[in-house]
C-alpha atoms as a PDB file:
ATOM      1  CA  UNK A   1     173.670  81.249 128.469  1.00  0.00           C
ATOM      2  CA  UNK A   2     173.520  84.928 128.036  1.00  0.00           C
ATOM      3  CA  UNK A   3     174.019  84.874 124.200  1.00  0.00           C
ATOM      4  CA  UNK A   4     174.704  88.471 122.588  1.00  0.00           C
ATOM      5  CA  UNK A   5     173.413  90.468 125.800  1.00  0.00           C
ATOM      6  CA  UNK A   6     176.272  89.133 127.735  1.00  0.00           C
ATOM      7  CA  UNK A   7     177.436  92.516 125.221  1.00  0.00           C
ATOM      8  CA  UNK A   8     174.913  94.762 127.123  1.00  0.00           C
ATOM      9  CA  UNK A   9     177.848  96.184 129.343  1.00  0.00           C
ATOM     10  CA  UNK A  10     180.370  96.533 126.635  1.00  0.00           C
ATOM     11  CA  UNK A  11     177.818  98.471 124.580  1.00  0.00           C
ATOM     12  CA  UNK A  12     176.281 100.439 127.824  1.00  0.00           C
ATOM     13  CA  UNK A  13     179.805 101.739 128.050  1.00  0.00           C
ATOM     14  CA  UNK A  14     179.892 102.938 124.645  1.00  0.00           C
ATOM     15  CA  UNK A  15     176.753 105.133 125.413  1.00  0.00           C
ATOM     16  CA  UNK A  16     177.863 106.228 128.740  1.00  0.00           C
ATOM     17  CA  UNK A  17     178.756 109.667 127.180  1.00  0.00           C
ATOM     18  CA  UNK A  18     175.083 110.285 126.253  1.00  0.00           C
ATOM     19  CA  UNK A  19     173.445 108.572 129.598  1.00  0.00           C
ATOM     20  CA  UNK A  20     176.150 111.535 131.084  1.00  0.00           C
ATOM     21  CA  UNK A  21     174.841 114.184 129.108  1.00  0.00           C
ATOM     22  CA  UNK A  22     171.117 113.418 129.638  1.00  0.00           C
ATOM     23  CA  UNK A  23     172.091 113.415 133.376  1.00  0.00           C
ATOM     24  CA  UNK A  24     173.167 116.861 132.994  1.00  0.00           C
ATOM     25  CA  UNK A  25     170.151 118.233 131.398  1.00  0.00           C
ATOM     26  CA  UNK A  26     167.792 116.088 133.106  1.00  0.00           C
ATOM     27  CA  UNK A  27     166.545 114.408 130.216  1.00  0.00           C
ATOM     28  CA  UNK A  28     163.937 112.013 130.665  1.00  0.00           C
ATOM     29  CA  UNK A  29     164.504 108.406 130.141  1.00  0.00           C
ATOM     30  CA  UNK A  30     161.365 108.100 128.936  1.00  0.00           C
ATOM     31  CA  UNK A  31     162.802 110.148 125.679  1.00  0.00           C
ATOM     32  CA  UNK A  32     165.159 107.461 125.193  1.00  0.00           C
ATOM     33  CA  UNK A  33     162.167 104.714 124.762  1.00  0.00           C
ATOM     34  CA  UNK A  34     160.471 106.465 122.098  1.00  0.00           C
ATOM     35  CA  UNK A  35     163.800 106.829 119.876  1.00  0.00           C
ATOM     36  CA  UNK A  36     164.000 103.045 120.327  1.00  0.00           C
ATOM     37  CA  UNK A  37     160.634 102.786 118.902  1.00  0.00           C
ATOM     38  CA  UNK A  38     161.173 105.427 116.052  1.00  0.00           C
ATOM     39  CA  UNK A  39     164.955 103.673 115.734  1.00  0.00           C
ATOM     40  CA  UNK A  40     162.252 100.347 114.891  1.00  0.00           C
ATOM     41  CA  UNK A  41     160.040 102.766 112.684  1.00  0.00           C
ATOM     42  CA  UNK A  42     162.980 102.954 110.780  1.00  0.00           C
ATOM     43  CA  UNK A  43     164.060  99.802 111.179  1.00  0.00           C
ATOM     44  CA  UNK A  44     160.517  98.764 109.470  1.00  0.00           C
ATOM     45  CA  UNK A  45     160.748 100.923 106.515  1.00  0.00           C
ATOM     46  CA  UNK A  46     164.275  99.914 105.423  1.00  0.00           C
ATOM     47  CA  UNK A  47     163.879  96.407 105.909  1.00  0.00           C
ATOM     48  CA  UNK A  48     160.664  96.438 103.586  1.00  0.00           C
ATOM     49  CA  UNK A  49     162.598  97.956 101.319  1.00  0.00           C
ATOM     50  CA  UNK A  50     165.686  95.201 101.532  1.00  0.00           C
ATOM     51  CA  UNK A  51     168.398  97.838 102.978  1.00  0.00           C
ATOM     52  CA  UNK A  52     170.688  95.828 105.597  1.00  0.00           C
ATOM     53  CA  UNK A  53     172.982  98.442 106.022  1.00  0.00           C
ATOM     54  CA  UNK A  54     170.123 100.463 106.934  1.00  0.00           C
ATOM     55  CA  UNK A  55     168.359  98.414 108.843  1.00  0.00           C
ATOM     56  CA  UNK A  56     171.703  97.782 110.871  1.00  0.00           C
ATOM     57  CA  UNK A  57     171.463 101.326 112.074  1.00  0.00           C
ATOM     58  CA  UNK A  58     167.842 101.309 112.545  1.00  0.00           C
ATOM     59  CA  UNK A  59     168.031  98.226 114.719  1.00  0.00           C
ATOM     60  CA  UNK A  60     172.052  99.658 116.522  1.00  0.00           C
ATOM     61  CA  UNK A  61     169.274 103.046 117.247  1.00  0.00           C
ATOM     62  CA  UNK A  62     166.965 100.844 118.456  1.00  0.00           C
ATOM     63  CA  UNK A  63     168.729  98.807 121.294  1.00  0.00           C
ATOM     64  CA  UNK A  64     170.500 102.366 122.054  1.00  0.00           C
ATOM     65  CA  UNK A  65     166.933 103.609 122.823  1.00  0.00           C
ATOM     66  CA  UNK A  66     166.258 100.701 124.906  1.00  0.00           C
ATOM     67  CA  UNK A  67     169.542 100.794 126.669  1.00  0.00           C
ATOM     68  CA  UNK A  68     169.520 104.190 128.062  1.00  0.00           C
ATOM     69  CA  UNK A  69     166.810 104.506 129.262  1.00  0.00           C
ATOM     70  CA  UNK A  70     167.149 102.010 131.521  1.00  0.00           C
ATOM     71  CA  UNK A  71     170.485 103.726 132.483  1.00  0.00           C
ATOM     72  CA  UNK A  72     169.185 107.427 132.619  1.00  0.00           C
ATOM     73  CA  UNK A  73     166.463 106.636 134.653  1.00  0.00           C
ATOM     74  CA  UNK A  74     169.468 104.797 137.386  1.00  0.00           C
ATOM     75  CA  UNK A  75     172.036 107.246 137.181  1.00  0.00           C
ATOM     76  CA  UNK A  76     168.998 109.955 137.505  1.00  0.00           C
ATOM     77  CA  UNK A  77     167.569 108.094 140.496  1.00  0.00           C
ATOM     78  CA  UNK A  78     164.257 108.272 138.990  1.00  0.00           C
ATOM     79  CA  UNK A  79     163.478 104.608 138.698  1.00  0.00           C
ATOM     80  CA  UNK A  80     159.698 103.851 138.843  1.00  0.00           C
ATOM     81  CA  UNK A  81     157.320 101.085 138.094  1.00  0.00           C
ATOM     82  CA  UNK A  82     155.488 102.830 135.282  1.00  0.00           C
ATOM     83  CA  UNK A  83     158.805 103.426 133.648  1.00  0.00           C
ATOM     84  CA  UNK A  84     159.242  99.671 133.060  1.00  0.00           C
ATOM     85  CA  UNK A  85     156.002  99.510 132.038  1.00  0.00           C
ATOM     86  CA  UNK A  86     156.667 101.955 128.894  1.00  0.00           C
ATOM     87  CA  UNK A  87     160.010 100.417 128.710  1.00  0.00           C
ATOM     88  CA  UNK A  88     158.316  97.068 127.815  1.00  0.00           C
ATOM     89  CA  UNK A  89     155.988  98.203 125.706  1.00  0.00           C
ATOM     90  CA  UNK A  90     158.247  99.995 123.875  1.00  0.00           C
ATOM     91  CA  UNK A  91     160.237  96.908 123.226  1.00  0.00           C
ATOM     92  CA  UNK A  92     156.757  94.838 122.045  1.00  0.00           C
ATOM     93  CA  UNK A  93     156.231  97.605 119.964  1.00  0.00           C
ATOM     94  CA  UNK A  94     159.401  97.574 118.406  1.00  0.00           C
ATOM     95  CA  UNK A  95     159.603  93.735 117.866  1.00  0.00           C
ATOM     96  CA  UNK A  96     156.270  94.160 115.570  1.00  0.00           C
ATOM     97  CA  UNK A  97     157.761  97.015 114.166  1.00  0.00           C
ATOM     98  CA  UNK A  98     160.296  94.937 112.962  1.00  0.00           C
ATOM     99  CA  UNK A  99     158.730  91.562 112.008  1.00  0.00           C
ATOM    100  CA  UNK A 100     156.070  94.063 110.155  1.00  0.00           C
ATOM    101  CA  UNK A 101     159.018  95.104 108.270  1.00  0.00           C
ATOM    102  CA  UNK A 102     160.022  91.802 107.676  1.00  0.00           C
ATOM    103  CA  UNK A 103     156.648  90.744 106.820  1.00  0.00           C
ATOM    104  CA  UNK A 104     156.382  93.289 104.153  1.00  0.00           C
ATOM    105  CA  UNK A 105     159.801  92.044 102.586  1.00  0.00           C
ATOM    106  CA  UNK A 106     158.270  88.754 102.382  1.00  0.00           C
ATOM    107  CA  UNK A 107     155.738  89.664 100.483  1.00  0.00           C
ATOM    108  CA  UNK A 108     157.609  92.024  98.255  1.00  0.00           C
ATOM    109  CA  UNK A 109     160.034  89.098  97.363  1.00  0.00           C
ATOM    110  CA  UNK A 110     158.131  86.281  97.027  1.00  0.00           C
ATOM    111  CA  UNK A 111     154.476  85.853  95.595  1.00  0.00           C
ATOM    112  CA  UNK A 112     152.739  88.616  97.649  1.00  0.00           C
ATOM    113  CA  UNK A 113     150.726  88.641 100.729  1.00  0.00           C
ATOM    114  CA  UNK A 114     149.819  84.864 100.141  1.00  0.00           C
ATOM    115  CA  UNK A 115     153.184  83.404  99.855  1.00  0.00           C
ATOM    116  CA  UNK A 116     154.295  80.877 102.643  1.00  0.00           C
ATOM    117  CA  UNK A 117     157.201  82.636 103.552  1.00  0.00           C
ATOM    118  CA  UNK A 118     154.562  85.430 104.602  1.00  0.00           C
ATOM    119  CA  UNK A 119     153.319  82.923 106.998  1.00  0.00           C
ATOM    120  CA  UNK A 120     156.816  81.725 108.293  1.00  0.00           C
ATOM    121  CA  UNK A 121     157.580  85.453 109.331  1.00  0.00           C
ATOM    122  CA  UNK A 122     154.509  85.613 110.813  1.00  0.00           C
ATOM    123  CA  UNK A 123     155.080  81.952 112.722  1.00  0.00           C
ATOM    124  CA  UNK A 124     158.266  83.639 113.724  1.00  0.00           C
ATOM    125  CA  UNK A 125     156.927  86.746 115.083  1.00  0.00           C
ATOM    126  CA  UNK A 126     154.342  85.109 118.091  1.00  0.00           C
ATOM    127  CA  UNK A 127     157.290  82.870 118.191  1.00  0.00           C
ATOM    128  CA  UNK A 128     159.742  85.637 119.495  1.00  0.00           C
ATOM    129  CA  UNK A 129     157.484  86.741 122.345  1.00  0.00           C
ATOM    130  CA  UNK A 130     157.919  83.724 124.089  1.00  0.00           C
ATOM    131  CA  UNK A 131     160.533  84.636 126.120  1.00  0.00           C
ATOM    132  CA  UNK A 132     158.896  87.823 127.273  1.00  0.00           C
ATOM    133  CA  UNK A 133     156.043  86.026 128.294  1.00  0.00           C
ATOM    134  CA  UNK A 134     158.394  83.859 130.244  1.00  0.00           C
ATOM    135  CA  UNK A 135     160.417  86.721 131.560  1.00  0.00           C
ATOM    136  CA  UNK A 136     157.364  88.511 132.894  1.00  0.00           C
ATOM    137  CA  UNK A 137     155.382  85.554 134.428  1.00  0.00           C
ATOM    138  CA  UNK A 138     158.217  84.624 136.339  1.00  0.00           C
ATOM    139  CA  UNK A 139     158.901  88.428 137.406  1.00  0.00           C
ATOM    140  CA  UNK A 140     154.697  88.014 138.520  1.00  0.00           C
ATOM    141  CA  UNK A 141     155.732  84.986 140.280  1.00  0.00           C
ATOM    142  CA  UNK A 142     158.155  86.766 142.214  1.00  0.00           C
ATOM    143  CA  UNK A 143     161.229  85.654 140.896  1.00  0.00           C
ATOM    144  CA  UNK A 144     164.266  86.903 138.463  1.00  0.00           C
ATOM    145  CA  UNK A 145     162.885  89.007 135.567  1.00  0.00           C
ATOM    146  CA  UNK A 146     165.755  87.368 133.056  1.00  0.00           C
ATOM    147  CA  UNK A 147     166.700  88.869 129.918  1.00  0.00           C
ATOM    148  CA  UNK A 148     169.194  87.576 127.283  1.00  0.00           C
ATOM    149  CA  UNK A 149     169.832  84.085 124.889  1.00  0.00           C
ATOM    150  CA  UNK A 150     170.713  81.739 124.051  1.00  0.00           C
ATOM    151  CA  UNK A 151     168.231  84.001 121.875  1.00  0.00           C
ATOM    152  CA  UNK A 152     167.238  86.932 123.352  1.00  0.00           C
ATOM    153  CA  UNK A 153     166.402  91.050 121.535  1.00  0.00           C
ATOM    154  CA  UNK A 154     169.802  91.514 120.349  1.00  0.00           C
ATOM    155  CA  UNK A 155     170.008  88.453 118.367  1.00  0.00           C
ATOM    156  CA  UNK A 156     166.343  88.911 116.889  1.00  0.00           C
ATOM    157  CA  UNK A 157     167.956  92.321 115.586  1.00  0.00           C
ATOM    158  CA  UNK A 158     171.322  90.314 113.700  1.00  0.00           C
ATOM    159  CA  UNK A 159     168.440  87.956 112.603  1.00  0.00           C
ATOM    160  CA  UNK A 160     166.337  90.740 110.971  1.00  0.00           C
ATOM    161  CA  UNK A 161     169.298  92.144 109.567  1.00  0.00           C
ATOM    162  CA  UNK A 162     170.699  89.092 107.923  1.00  0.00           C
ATOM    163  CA  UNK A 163     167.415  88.578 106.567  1.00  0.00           C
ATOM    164  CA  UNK A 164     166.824  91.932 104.841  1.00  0.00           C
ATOM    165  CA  UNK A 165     170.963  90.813 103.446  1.00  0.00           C
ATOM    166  CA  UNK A 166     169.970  87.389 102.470  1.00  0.00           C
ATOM    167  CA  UNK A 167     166.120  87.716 101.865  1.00  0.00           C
ATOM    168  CA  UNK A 168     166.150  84.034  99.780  1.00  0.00           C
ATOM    169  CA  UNK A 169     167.015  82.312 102.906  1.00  0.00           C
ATOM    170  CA  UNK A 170     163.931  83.880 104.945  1.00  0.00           C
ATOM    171  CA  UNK A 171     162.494  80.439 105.418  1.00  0.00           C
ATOM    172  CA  UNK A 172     165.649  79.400 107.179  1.00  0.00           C
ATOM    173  CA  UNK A 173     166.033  83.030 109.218  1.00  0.00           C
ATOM    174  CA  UNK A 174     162.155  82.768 110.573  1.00  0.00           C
ATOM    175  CA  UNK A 175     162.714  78.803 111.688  1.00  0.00           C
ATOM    176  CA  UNK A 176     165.890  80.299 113.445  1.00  0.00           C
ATOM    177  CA  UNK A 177     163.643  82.725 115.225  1.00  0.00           C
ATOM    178  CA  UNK A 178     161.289  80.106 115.938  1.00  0.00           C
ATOM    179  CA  UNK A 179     163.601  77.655 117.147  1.00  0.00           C
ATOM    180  CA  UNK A 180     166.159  79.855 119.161  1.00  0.00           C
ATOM    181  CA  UNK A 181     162.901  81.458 120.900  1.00  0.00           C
ATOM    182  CA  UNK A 182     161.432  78.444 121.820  1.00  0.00           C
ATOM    183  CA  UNK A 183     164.681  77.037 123.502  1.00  0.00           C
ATOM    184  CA  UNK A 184     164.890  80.533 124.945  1.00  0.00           C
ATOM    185  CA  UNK A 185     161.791  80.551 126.743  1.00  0.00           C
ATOM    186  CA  UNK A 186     161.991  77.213 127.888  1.00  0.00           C
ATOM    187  CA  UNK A 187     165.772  77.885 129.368  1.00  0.00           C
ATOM    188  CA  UNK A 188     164.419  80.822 131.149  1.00  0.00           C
ATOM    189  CA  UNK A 189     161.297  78.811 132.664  1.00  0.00           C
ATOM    190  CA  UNK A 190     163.644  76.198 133.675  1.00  0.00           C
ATOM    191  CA  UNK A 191     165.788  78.665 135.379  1.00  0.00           C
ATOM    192  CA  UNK A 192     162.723  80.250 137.010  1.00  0.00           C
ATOM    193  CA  UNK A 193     161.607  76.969 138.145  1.00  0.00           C
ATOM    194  CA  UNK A 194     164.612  75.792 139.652  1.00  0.00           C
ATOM    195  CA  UNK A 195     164.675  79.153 141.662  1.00  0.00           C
ATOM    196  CA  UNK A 196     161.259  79.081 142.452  1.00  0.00           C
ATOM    197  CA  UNK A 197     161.595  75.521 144.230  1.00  0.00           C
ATOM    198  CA  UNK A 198     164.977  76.847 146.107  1.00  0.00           C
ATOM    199  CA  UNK A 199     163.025  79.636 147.431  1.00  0.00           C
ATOM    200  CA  UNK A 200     160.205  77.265 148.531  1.00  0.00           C
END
């Protein structure tokens, strides 16, 4: 199950017109990383301060950011290993970015810093770096790096979003995040497993 990023080409077309134009002045892709992270900046401001509509551009910025540069540094031909180094930490940083954002909103609409819903955000946030971790030990293994759902960055994003919208439901939007990450990470390790074995 590819879940939301089975929209990654539909949405990499969309942005082809920039990836083209960076191509032409020989932008670097690396460029494109940090305006995902200041896209999350954003992202973290507005979502502190309850804006959806806002944060839905942040977040749209922010998965631009970490589209193209992936596809500059392609069409370029100037693929390296330190550029998917930056690339992943600049989508770490921008996932605390965010759940700092929605941390803050927490604790802005409920009893302050010590509320429990504070706590569930916070539950939610080591929650959603599960799959990474799952993605990048099986890429150390030597096997697919896999990206994607059933709950992968894009629908963490439509998660923060409909929380900043709906900010009395955030106990139900952080045990989706929870839940969806944890099946997430455990599809991907049975994936890597079965491959693993095959290869063995």
């Amino acid at each position: 199950m590819q879940g939301l990023y089975a929209l990654k080409p539909w949405y990499a077309r969309r942005l082809q017109v920039i990836t083209d134009d960076a191509v032409r002045r020989g932008i670097s892709p690396d460029v494109f990383t940090l305006i995902g992270v200041l896209g999350a900046v954003a992202a973290a401001l507005v979502i502190w301060r309850g804006w959806w509509w806002a944060a839905l551009i942040a977040l749209a910025i922010r998965l631009a950011g970490a589209n193209l540069d992936g596809a500059v540094a392609r069409a370029r031909g100037v693929s390296r290993p330190w550029g998917f180094v930056l690339n992943e930490i600049g989508d770490r940083l921008s996932d605390l970015l965010m759940f700092a954002g929605l941390t803050a909103l927490a604790a802005r609409e409920y009893a302050g810093w010590s509320s429990p819903q504070v706590g569930y955000v916070l539950v939610a946030a080591v929650a959603a770096t599960l799959p990474t971790f799952a993605s990048l030990a099986a890429a150390g293994a030597g096997a697919t790096r896999r990206n994607g759902g059933p709950f992968g960055k894009t629908e963490r994003c439509l998660v923060a979003v409909l929380a900043t919208a709906f900010p009395g439901a955030l106990t139900f939007w952080a045990a989706l995040i929870v839940i969806g990450s944890l099946g997430t990470a455990i599809a991907r390790l049975s994936a890597t497993h079965r491959e693993l074995v095959a290869a063995s």
